[in-house]
PDB file of N, CA and C in Angstrom:
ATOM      1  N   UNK A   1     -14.221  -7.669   9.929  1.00  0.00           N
ATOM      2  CA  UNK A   1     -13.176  -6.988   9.187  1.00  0.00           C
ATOM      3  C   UNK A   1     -11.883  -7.031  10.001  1.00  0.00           C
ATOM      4  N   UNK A   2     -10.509  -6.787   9.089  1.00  0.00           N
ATOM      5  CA  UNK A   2      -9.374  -6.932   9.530  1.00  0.00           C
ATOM      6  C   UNK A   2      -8.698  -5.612   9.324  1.00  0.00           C
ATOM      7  N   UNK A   3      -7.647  -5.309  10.669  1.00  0.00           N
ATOM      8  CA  UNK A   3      -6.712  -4.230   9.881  1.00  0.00           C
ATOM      9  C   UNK A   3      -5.451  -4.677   9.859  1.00  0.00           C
ATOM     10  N   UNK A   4      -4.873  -4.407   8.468  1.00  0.00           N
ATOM     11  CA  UNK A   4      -3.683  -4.914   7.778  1.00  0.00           C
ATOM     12  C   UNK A   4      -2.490  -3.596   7.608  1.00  0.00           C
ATOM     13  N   UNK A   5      -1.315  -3.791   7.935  1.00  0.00           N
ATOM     14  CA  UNK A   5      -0.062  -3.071   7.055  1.00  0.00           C
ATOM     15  C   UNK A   5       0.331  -3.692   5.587  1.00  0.00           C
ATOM     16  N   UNK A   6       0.186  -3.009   5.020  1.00  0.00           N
ATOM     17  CA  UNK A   6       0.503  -3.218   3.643  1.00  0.00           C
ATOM     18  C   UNK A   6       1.910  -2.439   3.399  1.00  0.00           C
ATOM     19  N   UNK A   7       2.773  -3.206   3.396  1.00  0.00           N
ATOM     20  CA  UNK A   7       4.278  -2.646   2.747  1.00  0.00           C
ATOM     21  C   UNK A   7       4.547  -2.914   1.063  1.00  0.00           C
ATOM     22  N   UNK A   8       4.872  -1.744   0.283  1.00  0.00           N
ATOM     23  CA  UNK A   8       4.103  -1.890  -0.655  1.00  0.00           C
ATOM     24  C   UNK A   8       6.622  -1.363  -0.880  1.00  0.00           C
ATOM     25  N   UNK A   9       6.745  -2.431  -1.918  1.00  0.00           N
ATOM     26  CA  UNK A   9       8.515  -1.956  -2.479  1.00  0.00           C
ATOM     27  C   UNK A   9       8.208  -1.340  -3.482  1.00  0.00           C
ATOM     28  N   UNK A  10       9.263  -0.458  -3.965  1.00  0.00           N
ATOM     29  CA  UNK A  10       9.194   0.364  -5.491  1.00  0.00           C
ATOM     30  C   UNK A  10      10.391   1.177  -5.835  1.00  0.00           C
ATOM     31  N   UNK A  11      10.942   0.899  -7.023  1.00  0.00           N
ATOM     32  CA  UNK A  11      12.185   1.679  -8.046  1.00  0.00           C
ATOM     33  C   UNK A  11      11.903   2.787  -8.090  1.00  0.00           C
ATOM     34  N   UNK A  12      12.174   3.655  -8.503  1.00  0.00           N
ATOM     35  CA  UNK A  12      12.370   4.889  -9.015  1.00  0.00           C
ATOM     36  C   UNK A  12      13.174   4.616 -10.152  1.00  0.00           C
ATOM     37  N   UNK A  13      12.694   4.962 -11.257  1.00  0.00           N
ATOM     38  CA  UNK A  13      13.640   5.599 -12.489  1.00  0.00           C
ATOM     39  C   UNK A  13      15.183   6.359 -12.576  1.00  0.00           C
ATOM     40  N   UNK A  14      14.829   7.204 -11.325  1.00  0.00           N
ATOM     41  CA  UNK A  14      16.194   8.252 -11.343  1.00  0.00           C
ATOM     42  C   UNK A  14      17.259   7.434 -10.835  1.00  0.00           C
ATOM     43  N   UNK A  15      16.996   6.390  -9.513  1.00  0.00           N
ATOM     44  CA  UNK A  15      17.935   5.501  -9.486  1.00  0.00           C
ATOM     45  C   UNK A  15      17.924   4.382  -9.267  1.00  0.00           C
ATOM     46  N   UNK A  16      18.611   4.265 -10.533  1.00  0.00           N
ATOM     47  CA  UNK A  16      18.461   2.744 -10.823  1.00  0.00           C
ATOM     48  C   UNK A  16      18.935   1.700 -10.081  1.00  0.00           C
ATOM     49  N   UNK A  17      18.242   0.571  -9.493  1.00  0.00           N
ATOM     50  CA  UNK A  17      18.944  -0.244  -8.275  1.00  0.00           C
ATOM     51  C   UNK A  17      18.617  -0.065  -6.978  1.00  0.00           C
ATOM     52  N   UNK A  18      17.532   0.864  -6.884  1.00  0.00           N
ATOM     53  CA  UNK A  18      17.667   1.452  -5.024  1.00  0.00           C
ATOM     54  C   UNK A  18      16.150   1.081  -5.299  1.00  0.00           C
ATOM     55  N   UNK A  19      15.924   0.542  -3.897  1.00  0.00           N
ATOM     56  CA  UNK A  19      14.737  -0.288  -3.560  1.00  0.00           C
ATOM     57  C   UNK A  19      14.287   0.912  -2.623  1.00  0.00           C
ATOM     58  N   UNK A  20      12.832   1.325  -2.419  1.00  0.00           N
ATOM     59  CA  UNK A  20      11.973   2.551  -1.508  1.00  0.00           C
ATOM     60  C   UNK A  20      11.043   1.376  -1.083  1.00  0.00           C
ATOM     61  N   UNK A  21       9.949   1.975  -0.222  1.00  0.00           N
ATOM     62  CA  UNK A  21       8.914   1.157  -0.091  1.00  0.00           C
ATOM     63  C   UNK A  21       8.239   1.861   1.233  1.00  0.00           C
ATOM     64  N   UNK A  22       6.842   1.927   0.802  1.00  0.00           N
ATOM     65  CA  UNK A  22       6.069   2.564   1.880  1.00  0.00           C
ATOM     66  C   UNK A  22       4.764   1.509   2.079  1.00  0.00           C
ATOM     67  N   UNK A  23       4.994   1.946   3.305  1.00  0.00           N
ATOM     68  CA  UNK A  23       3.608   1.226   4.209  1.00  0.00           C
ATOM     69  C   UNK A  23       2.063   1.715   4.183  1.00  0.00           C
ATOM     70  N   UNK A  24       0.674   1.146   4.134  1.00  0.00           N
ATOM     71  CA  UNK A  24      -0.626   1.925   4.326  1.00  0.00           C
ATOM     72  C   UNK A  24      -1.658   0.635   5.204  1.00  0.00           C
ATOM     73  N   UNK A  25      -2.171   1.468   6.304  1.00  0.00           N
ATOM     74  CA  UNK A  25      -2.874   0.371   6.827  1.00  0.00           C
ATOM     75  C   UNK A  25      -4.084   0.276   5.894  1.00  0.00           C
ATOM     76  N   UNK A  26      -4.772  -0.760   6.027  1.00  0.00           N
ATOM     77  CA  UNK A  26      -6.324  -0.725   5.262  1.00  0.00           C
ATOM     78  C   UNK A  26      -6.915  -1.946   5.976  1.00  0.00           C
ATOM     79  N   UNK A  27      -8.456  -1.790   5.857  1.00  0.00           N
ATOM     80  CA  UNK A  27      -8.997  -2.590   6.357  1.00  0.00           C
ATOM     81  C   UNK A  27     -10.265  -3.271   5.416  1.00  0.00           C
ATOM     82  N   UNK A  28      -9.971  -4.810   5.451  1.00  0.00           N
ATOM     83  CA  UNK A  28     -10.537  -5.817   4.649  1.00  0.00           C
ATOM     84  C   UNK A  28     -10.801  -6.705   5.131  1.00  0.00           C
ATOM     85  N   UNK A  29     -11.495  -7.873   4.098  1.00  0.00           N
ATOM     86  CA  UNK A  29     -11.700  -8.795   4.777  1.00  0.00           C
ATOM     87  C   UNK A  29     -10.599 -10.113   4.914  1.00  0.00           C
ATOM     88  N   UNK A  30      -9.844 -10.030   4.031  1.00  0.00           N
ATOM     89  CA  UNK A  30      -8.531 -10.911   3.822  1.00  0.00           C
ATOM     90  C   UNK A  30      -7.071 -10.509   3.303  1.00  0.00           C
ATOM     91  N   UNK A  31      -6.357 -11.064   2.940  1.00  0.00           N
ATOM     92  CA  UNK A  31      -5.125 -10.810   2.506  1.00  0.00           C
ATOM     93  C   UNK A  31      -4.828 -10.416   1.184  1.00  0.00           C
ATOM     94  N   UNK A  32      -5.634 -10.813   0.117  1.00  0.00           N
ATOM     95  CA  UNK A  32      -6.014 -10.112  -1.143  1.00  0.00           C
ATOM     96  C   UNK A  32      -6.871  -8.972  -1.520  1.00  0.00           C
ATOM     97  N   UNK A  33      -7.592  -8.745  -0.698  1.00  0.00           N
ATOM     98  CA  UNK A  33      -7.940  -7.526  -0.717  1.00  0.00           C
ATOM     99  C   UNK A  33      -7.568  -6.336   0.441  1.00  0.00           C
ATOM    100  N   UNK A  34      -6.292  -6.724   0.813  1.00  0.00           N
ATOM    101  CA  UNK A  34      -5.705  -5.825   1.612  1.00  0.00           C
ATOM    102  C   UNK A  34      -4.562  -5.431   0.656  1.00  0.00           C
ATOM    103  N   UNK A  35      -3.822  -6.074  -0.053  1.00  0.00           N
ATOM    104  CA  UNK A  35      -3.294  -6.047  -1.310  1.00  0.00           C
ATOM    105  C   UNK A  35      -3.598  -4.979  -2.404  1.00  0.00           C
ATOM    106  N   UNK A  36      -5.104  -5.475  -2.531  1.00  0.00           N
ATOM    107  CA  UNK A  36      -5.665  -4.573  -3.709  1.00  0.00           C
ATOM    108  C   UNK A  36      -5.748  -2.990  -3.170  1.00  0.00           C
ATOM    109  N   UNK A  37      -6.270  -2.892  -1.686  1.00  0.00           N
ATOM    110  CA  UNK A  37      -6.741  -1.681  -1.153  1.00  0.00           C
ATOM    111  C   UNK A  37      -5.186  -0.975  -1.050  1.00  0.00           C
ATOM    112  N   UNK A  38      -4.091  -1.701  -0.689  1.00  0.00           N
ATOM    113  CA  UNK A  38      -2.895  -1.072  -0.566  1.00  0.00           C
ATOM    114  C   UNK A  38      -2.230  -0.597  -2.179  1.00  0.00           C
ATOM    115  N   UNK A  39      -2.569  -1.675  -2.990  1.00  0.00           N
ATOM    116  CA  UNK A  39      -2.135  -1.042  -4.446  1.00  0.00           C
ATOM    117  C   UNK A  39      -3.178   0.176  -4.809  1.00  0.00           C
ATOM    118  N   UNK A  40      -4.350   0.540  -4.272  1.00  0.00           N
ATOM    119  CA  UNK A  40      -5.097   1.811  -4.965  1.00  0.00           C
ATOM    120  C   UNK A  40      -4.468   2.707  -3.990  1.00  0.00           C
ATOM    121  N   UNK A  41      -4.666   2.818  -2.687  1.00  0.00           N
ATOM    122  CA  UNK A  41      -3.833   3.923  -2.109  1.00  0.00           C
ATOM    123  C   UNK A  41      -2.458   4.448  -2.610  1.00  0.00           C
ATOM    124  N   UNK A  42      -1.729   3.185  -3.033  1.00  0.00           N
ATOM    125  CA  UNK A  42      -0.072   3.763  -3.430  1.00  0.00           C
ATOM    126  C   UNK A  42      -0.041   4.178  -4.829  1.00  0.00           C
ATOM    127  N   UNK A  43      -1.478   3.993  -5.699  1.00  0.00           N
ATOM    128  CA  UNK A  43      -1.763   4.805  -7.323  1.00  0.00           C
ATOM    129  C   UNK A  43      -2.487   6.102  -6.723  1.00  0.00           C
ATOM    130  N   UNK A  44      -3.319   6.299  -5.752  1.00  0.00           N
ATOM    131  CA  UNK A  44      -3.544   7.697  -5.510  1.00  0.00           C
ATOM    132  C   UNK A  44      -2.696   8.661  -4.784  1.00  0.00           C
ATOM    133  N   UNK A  45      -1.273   7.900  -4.153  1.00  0.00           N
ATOM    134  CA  UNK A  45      -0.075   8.449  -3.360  1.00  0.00           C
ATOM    135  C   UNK A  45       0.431   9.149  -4.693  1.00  0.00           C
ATOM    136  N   UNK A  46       0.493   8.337  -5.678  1.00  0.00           N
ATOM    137  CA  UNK A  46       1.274   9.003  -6.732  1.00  0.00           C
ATOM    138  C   UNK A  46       0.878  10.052  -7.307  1.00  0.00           C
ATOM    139  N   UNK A  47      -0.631   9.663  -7.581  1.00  0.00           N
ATOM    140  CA  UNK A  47      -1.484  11.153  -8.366  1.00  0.00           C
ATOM    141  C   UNK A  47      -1.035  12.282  -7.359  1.00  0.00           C
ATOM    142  N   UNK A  48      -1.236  12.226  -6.275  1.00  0.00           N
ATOM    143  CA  UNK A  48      -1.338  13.317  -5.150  1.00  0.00           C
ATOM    144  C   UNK A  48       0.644  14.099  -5.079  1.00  0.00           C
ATOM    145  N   UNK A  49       1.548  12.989  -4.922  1.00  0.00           N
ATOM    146  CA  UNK A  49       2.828  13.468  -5.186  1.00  0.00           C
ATOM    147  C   UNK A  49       3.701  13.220  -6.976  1.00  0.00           C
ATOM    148  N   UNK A  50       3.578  14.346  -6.950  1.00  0.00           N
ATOM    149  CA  UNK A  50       3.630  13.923  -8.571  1.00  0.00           C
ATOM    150  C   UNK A  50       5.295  14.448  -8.540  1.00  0.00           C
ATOM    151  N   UNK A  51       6.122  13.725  -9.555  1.00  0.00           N
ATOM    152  CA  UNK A  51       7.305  14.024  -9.239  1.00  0.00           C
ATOM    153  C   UNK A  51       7.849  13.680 -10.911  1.00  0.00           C
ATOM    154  N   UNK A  52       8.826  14.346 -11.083  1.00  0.00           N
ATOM    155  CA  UNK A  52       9.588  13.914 -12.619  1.00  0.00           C
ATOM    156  C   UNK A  52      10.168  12.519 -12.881  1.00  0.00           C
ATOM    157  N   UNK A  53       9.511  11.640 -11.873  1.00  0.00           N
ATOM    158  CA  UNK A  53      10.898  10.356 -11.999  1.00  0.00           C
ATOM    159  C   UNK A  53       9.600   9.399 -11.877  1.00  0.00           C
ATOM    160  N   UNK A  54       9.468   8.204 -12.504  1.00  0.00           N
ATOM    161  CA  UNK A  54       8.753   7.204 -12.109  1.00  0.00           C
ATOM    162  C   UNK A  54       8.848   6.513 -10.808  1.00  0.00           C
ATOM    163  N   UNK A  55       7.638   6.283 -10.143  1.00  0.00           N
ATOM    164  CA  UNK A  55       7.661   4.749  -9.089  1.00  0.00           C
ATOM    165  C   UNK A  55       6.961   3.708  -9.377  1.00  0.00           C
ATOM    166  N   UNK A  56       7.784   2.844 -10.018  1.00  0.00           N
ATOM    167  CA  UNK A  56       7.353   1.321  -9.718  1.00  0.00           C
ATOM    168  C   UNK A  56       7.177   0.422  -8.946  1.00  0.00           C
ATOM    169  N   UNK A  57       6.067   0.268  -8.750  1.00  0.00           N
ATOM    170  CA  UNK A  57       5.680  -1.193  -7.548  1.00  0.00           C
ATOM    171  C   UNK A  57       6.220  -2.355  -7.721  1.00  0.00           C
ATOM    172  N   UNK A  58       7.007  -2.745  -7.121  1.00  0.00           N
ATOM    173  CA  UNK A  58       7.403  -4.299  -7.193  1.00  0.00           C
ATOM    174  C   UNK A  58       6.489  -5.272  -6.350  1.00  0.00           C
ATOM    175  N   UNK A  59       5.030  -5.528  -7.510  1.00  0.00           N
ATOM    176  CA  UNK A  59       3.907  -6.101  -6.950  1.00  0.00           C
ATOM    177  C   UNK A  59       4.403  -7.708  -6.113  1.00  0.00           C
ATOM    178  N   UNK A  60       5.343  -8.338  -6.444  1.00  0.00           N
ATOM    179  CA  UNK A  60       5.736  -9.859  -6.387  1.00  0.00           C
ATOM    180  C   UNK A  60       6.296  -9.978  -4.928  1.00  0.00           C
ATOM    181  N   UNK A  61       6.874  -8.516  -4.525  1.00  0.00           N
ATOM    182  CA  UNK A  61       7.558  -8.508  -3.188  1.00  0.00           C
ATOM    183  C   UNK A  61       6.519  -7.672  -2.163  1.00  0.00           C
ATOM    184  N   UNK A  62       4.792  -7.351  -2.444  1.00  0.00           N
ATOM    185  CA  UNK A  62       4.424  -6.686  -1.364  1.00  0.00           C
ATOM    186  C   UNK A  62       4.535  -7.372  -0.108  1.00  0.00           C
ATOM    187  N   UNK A  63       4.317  -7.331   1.309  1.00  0.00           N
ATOM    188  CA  UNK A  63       4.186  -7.748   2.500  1.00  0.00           C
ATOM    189  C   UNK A  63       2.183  -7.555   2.690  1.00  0.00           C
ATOM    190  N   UNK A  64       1.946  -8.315   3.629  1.00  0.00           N
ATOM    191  CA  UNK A  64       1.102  -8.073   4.803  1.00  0.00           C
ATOM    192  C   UNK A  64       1.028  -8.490   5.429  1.00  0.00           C
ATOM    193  N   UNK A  65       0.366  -7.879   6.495  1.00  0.00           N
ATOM    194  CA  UNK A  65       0.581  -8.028   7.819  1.00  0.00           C
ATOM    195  C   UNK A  65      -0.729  -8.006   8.761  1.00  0.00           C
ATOM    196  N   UNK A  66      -1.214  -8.703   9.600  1.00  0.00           N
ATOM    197  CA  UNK A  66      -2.280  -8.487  10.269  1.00  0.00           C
ATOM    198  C   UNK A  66      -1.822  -8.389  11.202  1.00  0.00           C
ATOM    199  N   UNK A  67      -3.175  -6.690  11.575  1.00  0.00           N
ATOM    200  CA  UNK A  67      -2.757  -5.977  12.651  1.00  0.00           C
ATOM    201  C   UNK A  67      -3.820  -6.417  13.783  1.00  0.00           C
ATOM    202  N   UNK A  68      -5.071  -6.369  13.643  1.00  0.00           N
ATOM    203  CA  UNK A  68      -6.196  -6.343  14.324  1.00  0.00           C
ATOM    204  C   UNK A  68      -7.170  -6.735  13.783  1.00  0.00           C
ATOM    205  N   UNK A  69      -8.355  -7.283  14.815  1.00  0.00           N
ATOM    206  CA  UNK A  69      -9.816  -7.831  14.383  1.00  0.00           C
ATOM    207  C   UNK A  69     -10.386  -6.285  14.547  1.00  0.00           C
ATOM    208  N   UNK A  70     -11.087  -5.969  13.322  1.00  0.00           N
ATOM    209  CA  UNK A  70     -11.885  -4.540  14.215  1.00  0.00           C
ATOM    210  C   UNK A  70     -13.507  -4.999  13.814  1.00  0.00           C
ATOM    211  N   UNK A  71     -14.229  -4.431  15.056  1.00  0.00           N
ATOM    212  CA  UNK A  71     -15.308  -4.677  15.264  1.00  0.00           C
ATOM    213  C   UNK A  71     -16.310  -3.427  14.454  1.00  0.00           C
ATOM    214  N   UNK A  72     -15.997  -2.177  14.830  1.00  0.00           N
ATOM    215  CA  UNK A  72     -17.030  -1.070  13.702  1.00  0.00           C
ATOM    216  C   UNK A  72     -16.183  -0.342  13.697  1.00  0.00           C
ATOM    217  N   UNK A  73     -15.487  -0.665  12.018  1.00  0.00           N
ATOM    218  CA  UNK A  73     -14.106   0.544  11.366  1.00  0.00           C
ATOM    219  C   UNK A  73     -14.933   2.080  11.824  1.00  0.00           C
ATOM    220  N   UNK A  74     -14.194   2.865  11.883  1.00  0.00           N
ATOM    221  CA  UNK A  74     -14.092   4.386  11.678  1.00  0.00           C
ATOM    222  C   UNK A  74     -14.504   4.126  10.169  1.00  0.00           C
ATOM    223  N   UNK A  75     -15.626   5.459   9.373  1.00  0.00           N
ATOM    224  CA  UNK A  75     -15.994   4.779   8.199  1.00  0.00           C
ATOM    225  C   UNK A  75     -15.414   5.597   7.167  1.00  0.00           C
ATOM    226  N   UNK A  76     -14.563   6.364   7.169  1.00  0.00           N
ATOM    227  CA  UNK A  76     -13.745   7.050   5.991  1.00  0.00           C
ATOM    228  C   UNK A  76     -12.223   7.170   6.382  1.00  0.00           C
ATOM    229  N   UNK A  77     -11.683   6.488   7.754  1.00  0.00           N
ATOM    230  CA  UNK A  77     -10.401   6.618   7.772  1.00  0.00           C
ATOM    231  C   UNK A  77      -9.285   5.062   6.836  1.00  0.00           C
ATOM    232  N   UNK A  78     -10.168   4.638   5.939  1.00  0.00           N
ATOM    233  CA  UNK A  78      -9.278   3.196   5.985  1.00  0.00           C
ATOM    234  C   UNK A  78     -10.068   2.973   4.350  1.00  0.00           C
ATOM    235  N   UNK A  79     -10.510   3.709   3.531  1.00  0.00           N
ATOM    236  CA  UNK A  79     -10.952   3.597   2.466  1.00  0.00           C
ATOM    237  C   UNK A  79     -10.571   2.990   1.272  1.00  0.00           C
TER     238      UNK A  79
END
């Protein structure tokens, strides 16, 4: 297994034109499913901060990044 930064860009509704974007490490076995694991964390970021304005993912511009080879993940910090 690998650990990855996932930089994940996204709009907001309220203003229009302004680019945000937050980071989540996760750990996988490749670059597409570091992707996928970073797009479910940033749909449960949202459930958890719920706010009056939309965030949209601008899926076409995510990043990743490899951080490390890990040998035996921690088994609920990287889910």
């Amino acid at each position: 297994m690998k650990k990855y930064k996932v930089i994940i860009p996204y709009t907001e509704n309220k203003k229009k034109g302004t680019k945000y974007s937050i980071d989540f490490e996760v750990i996988a076995e490749d670059v597409e499913e570091a992707k996928e694991k970073g797009m479910h964390k940033f749909t449960k970021f949202l459930d958890f901060n719920l706010a009056s304005w939309l965030r949209i993912p601008i899926e076409d511009e995510i990043e990743v990044y490899f951080i490390e080879d890990i040998v035996e993940p921690e088994p609920w910090r990287y889910l």
